[in-house]
C-alpha atoms as a PDB file:
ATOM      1  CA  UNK A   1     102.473 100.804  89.536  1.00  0.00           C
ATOM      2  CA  UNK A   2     104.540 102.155  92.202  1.00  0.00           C
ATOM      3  CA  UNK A   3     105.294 101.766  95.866  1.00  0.00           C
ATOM      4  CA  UNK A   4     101.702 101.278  97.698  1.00  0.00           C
ATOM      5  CA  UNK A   5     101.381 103.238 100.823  1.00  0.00           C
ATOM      6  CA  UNK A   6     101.657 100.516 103.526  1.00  0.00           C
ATOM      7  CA  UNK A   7      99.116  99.682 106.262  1.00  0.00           C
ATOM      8  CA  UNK A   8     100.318 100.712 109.704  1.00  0.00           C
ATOM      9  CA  UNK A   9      99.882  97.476 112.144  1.00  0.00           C
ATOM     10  CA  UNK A  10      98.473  97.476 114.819  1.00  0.00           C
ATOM     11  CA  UNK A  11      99.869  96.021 118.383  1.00  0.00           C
ATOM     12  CA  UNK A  12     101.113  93.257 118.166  1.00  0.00           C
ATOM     13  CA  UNK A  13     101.226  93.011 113.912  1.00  0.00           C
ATOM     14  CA  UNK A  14     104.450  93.171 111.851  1.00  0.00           C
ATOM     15  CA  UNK A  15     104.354  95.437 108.609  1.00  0.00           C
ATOM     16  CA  UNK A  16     105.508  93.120 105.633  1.00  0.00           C
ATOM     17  CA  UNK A  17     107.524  96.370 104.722  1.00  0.00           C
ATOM     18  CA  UNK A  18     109.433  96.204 107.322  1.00  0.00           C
ATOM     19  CA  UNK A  19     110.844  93.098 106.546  1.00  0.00           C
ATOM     20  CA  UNK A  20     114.322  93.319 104.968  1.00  0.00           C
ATOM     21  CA  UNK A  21     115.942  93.042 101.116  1.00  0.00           C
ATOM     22  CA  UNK A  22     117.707  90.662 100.702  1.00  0.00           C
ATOM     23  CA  UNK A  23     115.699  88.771 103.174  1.00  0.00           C
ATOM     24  CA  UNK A  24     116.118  87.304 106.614  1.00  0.00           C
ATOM     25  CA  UNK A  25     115.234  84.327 108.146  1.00  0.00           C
ATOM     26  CA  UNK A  26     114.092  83.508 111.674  1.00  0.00           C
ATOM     27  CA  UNK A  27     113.273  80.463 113.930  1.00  0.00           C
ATOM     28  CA  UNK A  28     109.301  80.274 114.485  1.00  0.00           C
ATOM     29  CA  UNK A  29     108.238  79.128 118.496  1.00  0.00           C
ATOM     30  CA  UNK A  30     104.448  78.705 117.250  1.00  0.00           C
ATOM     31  CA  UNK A  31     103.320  75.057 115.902  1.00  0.00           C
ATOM     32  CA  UNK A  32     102.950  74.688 111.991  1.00  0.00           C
ATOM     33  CA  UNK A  33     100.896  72.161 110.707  1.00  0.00           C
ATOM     34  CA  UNK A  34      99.444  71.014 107.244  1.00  0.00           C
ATOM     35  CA  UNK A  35      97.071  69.182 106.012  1.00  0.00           C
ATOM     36  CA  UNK A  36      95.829  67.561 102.380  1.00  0.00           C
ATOM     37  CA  UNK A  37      93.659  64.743 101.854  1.00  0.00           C
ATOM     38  CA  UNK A  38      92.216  65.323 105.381  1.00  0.00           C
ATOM     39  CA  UNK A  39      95.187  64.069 106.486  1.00  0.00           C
ATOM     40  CA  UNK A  40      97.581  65.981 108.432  1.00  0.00           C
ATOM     41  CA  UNK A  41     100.877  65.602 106.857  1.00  0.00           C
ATOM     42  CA  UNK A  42     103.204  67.951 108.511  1.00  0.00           C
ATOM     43  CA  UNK A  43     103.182  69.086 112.295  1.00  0.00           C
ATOM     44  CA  UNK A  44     106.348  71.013 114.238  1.00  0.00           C
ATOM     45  CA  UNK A  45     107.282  73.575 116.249  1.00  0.00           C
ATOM     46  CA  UNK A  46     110.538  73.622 114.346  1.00  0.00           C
ATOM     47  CA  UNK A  47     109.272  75.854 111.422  1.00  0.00           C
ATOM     48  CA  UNK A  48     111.652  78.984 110.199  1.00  0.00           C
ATOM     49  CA  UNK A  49     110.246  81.665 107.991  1.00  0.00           C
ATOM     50  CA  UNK A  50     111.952  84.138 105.427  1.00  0.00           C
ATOM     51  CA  UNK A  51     111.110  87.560 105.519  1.00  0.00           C
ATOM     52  CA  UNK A  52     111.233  89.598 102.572  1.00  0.00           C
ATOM     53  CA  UNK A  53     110.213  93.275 101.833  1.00  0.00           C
ATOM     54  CA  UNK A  54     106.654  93.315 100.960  1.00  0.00           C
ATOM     55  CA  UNK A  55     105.629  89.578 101.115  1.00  0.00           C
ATOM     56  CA  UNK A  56     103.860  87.572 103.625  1.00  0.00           C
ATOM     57  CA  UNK A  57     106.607  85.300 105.675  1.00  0.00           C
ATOM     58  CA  UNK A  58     107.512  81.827 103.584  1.00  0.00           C
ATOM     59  CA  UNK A  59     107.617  78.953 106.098  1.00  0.00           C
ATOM     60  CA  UNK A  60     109.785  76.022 105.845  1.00  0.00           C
ATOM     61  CA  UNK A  61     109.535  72.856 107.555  1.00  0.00           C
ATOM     62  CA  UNK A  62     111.630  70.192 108.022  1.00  0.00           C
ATOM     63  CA  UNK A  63     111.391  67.703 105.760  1.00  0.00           C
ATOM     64  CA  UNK A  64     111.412  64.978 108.728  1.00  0.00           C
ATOM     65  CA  UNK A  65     108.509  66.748 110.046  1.00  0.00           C
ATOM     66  CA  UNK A  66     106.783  65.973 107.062  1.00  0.00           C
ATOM     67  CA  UNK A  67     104.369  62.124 107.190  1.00  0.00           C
ATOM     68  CA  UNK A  68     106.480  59.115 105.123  1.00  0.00           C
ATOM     69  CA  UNK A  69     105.841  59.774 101.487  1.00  0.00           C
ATOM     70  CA  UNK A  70     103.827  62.735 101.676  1.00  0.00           C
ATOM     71  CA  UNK A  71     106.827  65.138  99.713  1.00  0.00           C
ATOM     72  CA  UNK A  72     107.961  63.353  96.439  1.00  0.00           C
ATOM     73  CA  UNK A  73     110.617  64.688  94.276  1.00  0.00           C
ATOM     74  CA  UNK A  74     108.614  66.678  90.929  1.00  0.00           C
ATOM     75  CA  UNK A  75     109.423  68.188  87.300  1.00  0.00           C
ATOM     76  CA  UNK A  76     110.943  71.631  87.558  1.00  0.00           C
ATOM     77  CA  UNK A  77     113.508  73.802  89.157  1.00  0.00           C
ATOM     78  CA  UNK A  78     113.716  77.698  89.645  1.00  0.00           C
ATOM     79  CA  UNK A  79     116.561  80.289  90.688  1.00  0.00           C
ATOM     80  CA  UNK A  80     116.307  82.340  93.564  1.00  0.00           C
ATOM     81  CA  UNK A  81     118.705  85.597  93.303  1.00  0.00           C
ATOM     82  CA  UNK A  82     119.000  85.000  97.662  1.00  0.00           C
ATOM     83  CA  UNK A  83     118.552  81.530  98.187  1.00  0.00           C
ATOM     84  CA  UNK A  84     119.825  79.668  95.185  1.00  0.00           C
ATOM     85  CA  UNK A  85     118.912  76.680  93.138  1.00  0.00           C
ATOM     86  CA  UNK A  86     115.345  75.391  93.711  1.00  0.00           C
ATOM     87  CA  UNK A  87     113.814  71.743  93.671  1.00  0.00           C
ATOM     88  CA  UNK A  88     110.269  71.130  93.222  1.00  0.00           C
ATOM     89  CA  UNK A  89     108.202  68.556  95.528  1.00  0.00           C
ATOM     90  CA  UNK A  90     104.882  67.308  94.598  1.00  0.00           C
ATOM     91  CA  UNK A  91     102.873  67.036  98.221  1.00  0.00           C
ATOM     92  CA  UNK A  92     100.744  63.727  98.841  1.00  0.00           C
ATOM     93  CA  UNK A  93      97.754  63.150 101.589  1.00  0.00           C
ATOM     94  CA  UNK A  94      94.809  61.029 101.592  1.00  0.00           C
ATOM     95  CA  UNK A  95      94.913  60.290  98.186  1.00  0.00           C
ATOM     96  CA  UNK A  96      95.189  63.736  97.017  1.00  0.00           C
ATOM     97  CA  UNK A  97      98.485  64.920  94.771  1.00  0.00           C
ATOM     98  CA  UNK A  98      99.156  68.237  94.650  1.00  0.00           C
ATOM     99  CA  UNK A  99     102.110  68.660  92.129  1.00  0.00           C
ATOM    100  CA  UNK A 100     104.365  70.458  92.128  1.00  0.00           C
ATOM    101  CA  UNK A 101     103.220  72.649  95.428  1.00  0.00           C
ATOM    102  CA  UNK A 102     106.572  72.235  97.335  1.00  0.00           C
ATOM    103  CA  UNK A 103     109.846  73.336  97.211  1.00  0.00           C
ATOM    104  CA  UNK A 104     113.782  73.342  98.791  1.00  0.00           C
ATOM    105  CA  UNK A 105     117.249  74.566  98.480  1.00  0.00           C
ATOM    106  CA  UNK A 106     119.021  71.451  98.518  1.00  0.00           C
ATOM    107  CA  UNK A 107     122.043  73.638  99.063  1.00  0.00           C
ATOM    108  CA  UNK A 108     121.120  76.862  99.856  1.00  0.00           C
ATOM    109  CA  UNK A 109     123.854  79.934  99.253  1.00  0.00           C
ATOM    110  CA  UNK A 110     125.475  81.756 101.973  1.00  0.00           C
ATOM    111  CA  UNK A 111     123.218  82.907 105.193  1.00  0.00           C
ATOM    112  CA  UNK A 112     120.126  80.594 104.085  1.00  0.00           C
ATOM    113  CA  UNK A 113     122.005  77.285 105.330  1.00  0.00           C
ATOM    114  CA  UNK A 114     119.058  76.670 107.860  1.00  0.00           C
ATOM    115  CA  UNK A 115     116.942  76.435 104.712  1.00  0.00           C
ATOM    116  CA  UNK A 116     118.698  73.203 103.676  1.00  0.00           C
ATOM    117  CA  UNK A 117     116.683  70.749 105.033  1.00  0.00           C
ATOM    118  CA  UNK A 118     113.406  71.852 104.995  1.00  0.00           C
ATOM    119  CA  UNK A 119     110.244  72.304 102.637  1.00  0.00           C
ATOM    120  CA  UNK A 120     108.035  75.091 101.703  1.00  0.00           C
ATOM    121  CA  UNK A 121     104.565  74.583 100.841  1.00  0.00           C
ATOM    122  CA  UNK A 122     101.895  76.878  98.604  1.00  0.00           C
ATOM    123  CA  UNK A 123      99.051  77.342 100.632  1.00  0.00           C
ATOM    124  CA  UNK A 124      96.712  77.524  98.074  1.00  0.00           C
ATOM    125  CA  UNK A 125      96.588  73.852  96.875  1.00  0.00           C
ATOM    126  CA  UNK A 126      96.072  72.434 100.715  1.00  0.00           C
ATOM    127  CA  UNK A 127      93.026  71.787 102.518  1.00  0.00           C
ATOM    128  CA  UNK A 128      94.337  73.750 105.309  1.00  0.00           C
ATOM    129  CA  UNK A 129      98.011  75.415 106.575  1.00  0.00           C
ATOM    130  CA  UNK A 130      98.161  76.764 110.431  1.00  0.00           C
ATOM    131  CA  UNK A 131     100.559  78.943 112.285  1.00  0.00           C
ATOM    132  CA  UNK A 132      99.794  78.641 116.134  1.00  0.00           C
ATOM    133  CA  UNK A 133      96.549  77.294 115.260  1.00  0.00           C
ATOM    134  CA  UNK A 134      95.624  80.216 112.821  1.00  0.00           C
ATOM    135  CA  UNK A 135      94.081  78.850 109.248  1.00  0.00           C
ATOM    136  CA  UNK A 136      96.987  81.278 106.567  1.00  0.00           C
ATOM    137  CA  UNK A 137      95.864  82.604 103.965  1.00  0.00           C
ATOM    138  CA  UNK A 138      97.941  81.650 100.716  1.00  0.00           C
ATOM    139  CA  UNK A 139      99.991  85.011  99.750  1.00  0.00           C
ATOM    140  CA  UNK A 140      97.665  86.748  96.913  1.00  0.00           C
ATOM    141  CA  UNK A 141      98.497  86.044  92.870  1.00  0.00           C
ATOM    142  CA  UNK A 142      99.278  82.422  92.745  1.00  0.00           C
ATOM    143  CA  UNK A 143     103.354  82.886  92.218  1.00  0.00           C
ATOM    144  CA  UNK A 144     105.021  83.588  95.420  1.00  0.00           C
ATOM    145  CA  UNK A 145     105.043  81.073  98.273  1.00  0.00           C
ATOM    146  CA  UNK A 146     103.707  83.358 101.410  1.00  0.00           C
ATOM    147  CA  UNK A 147     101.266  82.559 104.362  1.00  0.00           C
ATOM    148  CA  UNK A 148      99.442  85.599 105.531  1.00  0.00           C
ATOM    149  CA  UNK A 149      97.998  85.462 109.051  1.00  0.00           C
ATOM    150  CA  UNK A 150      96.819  88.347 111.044  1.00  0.00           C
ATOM    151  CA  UNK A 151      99.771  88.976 112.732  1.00  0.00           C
ATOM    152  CA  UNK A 152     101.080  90.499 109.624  1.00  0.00           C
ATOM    153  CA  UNK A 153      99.964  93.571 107.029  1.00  0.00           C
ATOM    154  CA  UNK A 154     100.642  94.610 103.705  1.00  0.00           C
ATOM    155  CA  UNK A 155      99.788  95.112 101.111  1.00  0.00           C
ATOM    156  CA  UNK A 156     100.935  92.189  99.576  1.00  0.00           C
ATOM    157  CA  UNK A 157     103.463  91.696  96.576  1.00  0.00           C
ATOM    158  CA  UNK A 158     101.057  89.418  94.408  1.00  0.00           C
ATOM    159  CA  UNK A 159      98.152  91.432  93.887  1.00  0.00           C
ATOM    160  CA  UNK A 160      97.379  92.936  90.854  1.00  0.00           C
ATOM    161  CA  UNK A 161      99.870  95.547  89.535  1.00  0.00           C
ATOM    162  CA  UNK A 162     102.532  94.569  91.741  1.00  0.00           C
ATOM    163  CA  UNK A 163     104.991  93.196  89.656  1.00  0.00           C
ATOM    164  CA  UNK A 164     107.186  96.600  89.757  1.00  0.00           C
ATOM    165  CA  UNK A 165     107.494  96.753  93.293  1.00  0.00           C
END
């Protein structure tokens, strides 16, 4: 499949293919929050995201922003051709595992050093993720890590017939 046409935002709405290759990433102002278990086990307003040509923004949290034993180290490791060497997490919260549905660059290559100490999270498995109070929804296709809210448009790398973009 090639290229899609991409949506035009409207005011106030980033196009996700605007965002740069090899990515970028940015401090976030709004509050981030998770929850799992009906517990919330992450809250901060200290949240960057990486921005990547036609995905949804990634957020990562600090890890110390994260409740005591709610990220546990799991089975697993991937490469990222930007980023670097990946760790897996499995996420804990009111009794609920969720394995494997975290992840970190323990020592993240050149220009993603503010990654180092922080955790992404897959939507999907949570009860609920929230930029500046919005509920995300998980970045389509089950593989890549993105939150889509409506300040951003697509489409989305993930959906079917994608892979070649």
């Amino acid at each position: 499949m090639r290229r899609p046409l991409p949506v035009t935002p409207a005011p106030g709405q980033e196009s996700v293919w605007d965002y740069p290759r090899p990515p970028r990433v940015e401090a976030v102002a709004a509050r981030v929050t998770i929850r799992l278990g009906g517990e919330l086990i992450a809250d901060t307003h200290r949240a960057m995201r990486v921005l990547e040509t036609s995905h949804p923004p990634v957020y990562y949290l600090p890890i110390a922003d994260f409740a005591p034993g709610a990220l546990t180290d799991a089975a697993g490791s991937s490469f990222c051709e930007f980023k670097g060497a990946a760790r897996y997490l499995d996420v804990h919260g009111g009794g609920v595992v969720r394995a494997g549905a975290a992840w970190n660059y323990p020592d993240p290559t050149r220009g993603f050093e503010a990654l180092e100490d922080r955790v992404a999270v897959y939507a999907g498995p949570m009860d609920e993720c929230t930029v500046g109070g919005e509920i995300v929804v998980p970045q389509p296709g089950g593989f890549y890590g993105g939150w889509v809210t409506s300040a951003v448009v697509g489409p989305f790398k993930g959906i079917p017939g994608s892979m070649g973009w």
